[in-house]
Structures are given as C-alpha cells and as structure tokens.
N, C-alpha and C. Protein backbone atom coordinates (compact mmCIF):
# COMPACT_ATOMS: atom_id res chain seq x y z
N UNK A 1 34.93 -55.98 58.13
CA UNK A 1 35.05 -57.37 58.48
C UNK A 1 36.30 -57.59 59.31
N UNK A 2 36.51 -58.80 60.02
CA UNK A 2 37.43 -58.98 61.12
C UNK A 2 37.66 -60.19 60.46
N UNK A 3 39.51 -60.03 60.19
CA UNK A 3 39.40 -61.26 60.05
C UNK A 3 40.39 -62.42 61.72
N UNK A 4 40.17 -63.69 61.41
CA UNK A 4 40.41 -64.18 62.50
C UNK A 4 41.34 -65.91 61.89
N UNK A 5 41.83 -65.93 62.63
CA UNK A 5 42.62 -67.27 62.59
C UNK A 5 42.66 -68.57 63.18
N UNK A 6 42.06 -69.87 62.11
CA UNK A 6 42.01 -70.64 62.74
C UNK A 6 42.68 -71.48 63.28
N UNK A 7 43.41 -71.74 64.49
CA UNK A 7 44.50 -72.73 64.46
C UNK A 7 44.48 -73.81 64.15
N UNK A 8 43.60 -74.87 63.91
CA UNK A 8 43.72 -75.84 63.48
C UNK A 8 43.89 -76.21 62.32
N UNK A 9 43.55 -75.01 61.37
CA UNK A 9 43.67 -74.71 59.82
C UNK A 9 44.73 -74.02 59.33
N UNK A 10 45.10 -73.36 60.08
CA UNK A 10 46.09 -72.24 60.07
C UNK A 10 45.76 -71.20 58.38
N UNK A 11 44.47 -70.94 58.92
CA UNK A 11 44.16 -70.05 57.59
C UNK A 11 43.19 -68.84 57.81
N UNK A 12 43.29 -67.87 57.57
CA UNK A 12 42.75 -66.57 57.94
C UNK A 12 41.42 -66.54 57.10
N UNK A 13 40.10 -66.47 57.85
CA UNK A 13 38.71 -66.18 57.08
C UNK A 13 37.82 -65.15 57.69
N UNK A 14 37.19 -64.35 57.07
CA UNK A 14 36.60 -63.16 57.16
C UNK A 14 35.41 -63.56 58.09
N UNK A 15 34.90 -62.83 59.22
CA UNK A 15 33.88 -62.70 60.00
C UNK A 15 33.42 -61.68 60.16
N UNK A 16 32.29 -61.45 60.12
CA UNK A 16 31.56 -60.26 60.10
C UNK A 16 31.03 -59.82 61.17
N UNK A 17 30.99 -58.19 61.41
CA UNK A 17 30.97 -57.91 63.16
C UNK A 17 29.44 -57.85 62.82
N UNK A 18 28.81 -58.32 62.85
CA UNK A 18 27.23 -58.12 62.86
C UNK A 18 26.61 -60.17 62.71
N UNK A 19 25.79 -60.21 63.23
CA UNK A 19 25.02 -61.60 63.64
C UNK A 19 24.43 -61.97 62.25
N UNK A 20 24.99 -62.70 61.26
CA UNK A 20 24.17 -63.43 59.79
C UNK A 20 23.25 -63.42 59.79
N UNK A 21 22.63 -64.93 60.90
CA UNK A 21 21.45 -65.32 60.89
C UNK A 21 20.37 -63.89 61.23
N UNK A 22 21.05 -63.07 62.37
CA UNK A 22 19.92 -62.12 62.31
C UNK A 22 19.67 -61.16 61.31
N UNK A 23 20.87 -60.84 60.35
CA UNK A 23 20.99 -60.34 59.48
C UNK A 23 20.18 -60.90 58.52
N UNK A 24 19.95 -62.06 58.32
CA UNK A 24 18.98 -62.79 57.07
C UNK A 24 17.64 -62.67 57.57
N UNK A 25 17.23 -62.94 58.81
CA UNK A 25 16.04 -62.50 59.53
C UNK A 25 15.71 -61.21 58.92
N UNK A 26 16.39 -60.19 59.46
CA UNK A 26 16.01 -58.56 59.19
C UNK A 26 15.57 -58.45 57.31
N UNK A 27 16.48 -58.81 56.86
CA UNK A 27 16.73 -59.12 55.13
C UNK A 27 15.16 -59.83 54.74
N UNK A 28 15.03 -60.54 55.24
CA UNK A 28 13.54 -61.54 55.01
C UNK A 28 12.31 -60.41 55.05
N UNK A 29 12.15 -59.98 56.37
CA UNK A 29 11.43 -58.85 56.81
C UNK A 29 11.00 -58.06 55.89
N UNK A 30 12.18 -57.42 56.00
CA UNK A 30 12.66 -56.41 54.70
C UNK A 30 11.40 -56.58 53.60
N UNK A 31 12.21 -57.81 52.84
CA UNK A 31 11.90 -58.26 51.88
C UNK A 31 9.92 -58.57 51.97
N UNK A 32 9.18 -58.46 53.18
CA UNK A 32 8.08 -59.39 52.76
C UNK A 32 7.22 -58.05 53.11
N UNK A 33 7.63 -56.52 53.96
CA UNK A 33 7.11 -55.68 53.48
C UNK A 33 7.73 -54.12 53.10
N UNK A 34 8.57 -54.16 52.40
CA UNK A 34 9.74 -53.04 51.61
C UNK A 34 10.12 -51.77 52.14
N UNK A 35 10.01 -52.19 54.06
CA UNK A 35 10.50 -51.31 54.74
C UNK A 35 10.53 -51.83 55.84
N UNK A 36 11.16 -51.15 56.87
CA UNK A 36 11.75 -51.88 58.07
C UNK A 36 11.75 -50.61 58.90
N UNK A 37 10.86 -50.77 60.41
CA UNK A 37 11.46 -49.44 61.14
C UNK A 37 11.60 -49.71 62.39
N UNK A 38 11.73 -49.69 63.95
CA UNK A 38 11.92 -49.79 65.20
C UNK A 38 10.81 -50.84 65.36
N UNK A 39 9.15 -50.53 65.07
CA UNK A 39 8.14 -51.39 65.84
C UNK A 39 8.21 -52.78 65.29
N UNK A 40 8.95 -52.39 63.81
CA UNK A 40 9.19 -54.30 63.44
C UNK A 40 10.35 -54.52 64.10
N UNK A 41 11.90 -54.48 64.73
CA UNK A 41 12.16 -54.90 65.28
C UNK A 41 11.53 -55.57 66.68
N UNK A 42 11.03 -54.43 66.94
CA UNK A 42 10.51 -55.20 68.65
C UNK A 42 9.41 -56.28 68.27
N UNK A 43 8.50 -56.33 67.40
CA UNK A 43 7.75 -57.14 67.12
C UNK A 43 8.35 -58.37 66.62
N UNK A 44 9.50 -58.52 66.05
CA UNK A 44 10.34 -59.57 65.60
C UNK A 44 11.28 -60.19 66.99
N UNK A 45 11.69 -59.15 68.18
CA UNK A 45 12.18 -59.66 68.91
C UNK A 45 10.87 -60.57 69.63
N UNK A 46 9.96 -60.07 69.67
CA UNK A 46 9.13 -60.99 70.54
C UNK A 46 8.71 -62.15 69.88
N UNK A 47 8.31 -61.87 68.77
CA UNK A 47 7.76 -62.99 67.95
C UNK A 47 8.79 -64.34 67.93
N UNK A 48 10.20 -64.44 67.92
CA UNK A 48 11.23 -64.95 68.18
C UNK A 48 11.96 -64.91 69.01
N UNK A 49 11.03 -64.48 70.08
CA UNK A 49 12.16 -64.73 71.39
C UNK A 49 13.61 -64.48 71.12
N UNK A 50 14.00 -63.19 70.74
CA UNK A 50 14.91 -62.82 70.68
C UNK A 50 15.18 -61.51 70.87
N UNK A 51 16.76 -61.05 71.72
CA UNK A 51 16.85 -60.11 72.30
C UNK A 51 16.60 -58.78 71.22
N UNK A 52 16.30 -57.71 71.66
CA UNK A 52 15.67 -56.26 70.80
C UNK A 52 16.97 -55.82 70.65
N UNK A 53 17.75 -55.99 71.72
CA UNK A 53 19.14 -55.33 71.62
C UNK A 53 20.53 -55.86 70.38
N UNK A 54 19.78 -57.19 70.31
CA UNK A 54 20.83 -57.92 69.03
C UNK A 54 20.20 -57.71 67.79
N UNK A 55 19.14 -57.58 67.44
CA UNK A 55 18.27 -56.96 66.53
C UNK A 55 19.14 -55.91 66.23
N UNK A 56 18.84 -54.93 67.11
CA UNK A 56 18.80 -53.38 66.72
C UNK A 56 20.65 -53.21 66.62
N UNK A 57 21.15 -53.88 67.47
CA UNK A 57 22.83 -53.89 66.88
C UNK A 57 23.31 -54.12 66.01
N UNK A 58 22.76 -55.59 65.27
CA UNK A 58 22.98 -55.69 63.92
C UNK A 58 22.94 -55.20 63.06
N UNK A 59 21.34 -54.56 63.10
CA UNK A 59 20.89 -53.28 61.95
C UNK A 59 21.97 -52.04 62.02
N UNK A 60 22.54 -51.88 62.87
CA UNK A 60 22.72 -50.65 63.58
C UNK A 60 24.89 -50.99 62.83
N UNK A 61 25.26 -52.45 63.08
CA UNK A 61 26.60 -52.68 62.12
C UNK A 61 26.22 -52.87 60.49
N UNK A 62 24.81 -53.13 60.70
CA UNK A 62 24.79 -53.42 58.89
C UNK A 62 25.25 -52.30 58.39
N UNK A 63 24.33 -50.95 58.77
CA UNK A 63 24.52 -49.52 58.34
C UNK A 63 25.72 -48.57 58.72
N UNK A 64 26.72 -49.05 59.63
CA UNK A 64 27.79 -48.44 59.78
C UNK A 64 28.25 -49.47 59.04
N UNK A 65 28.94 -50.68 58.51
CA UNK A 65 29.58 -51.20 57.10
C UNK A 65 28.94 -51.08 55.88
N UNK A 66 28.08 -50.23 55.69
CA UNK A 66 27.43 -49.66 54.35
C UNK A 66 26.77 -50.85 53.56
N UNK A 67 26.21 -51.51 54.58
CA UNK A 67 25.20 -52.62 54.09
C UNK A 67 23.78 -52.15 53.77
N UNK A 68 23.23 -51.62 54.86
CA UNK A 68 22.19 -51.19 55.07
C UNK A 68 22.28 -49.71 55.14
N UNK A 69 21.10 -48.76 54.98
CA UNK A 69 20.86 -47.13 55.22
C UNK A 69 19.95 -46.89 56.17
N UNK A 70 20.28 -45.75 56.58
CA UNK A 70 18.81 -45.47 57.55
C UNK A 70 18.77 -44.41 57.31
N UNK A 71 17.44 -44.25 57.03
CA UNK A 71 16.45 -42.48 57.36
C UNK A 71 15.86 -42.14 58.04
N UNK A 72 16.06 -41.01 58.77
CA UNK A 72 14.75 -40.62 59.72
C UNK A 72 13.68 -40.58 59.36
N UNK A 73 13.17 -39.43 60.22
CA UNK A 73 11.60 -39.37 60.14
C UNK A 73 11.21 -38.47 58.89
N UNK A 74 12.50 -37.29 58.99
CA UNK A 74 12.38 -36.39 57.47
C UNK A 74 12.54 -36.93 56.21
N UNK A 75 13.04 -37.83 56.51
CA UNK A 75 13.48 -38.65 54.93
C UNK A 75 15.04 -38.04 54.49
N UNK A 76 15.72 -38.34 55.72
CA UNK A 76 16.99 -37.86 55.60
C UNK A 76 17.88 -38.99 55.67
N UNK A 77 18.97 -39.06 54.92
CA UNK A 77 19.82 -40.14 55.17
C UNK A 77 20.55 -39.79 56.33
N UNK A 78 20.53 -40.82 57.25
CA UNK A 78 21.63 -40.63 58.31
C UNK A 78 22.59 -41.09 58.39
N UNK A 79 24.18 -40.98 58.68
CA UNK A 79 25.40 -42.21 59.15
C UNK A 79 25.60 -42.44 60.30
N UNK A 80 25.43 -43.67 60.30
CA UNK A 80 25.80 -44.10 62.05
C UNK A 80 26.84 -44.63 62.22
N UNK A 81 27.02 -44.25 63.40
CA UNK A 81 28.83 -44.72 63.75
C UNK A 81 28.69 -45.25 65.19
N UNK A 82 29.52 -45.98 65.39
CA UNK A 82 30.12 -47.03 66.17
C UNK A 82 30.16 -46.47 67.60
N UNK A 83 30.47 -44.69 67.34
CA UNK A 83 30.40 -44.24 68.73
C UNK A 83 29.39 -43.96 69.14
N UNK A 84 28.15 -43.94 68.12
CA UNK A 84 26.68 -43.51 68.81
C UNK A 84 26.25 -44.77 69.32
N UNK A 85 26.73 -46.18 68.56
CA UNK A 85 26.00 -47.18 69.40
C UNK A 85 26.49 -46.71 70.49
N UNK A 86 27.77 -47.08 70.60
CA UNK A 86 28.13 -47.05 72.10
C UNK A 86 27.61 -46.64 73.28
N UNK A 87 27.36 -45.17 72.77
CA UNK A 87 25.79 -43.90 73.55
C UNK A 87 25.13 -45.16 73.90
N UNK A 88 24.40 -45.57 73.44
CA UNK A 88 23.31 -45.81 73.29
C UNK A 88 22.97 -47.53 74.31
N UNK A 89 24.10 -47.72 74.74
CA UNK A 89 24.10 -49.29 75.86
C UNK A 89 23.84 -48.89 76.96
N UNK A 90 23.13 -48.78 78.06
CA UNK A 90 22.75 -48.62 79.05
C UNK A 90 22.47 -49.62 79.72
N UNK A 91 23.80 -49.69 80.66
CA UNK A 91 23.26 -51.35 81.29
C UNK A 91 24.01 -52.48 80.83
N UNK A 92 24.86 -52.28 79.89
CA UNK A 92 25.32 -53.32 78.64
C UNK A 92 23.92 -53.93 77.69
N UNK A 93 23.11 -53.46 77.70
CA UNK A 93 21.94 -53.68 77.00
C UNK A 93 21.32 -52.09 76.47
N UNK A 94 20.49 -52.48 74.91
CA UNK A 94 19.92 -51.11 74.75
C UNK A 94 18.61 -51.56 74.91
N UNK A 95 17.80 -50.38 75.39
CA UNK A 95 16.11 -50.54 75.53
C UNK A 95 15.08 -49.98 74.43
N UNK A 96 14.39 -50.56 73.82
CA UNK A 96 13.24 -49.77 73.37
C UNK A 96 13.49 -48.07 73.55
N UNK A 97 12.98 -48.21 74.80
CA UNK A 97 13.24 -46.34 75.36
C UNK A 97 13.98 -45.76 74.96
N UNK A 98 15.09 -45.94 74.88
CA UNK A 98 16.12 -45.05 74.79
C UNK A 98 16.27 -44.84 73.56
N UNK A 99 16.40 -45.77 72.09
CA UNK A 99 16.14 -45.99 70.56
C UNK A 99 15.17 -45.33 70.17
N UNK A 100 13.85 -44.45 70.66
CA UNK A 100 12.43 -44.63 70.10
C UNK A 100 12.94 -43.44 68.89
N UNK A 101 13.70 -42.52 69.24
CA UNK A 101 14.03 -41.41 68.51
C UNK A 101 14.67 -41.90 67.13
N UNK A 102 15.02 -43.27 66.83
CA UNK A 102 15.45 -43.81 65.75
C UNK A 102 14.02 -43.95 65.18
N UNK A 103 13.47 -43.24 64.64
CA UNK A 103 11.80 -43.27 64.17
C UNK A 103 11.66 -43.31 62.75
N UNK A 104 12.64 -43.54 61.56
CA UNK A 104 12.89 -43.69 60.38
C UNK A 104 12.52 -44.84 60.06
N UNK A 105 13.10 -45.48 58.90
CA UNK A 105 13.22 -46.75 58.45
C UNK A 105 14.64 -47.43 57.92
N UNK A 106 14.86 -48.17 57.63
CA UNK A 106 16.50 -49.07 57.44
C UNK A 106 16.10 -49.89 55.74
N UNK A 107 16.78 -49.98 55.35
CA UNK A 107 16.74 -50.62 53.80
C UNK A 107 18.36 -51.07 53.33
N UNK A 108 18.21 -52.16 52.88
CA UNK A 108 19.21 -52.62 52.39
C UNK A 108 20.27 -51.93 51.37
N UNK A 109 21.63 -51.90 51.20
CA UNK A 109 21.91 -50.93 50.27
C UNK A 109 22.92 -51.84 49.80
N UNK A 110 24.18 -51.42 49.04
CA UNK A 110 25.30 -52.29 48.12
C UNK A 110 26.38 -51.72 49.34
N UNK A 111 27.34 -52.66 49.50
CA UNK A 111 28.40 -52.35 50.44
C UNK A 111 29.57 -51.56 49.48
C-alpha cells in the first residue's frame, strides 16, 4: 500500500496500488463461478466497456501484494512481480496477445 497525504487534512491514509472498484468486479466474478482465468477477463472487459489492460493489471497487483494467487496451466503456483508486468506493456498498454501464455487461473487468497 502507498500511503499519501492529504493537504487539506493533513493526515496520511493508505491507497492501494491496484483499482477497488475493479478489484470488487474481479472478486464478484470470482465469486459467481469459483475460478477466474484470461477469457473471463476479456469477456468482462467487453461486457463493461472496460479496458483488458486495467483488468489484467489489477489482477496482476492483487497477486504481487499477496491478495490474490495464480496458477498455471500445471497447477503450479506462480509469483508475479512487478518486473514481469513491466515485460509485459507494449505500447504503454498490454494486449490479449501478448498475456495468452498466462493460461492458469487467479483466486483470491489472505494478504
């Protein structure tokens, strides 16, 4: 978490590097069929007109702050780090294409 300062308050409150609302989105998902993998993001970005790339970033900070897990395709736990997103912007945007190899699933975990 980052924290940040408000001047008008002059009081320091915690913000989280990952998007809530999309975070409660993904969480909902989650929740309505007890797994989550790449084709429901893109299907959620379209369905909501919303970018694939803020989707998949979020998921992508949930599980590097040990919110969320991801497994591949073996049923392996993976850790993701901050420098593979990075890889992974092409353009300042990430594509479908380039992600497809993230072919696992994501699940909520205890921070």
């Amino acid at each position: 978490m980052k924290f940040v300062t408000i001047d008008s308050i002059d009081q320091e409150i915690e913000v989280p590097e990952w998007d809530v609302a999309l975070e409660a989105l993904i969480r909902d998902e989650f929740a309505k069929q007890g797994r989550l993998c790449l084709e429901d993001l893109r299907r959620l970005a379209a369905e909501y007109s919303i970018r694939f790339d803020d989707l998949f970033t979020t998921l992508f900070e949930l599980v590097i702050h040990g919110r969320w897990h991801y497994v591949d395709a073996e049923n392996k736990h993976r850790t993701l780090t901050r420098a593979e997103l990075g890889r992974l912007f092409i353009g300042a945007r990430i594509h479908y294409k380039d992600v497809r190899h993230y072919n696992g699933h994501w699940f909520p975990g205890a921070a």
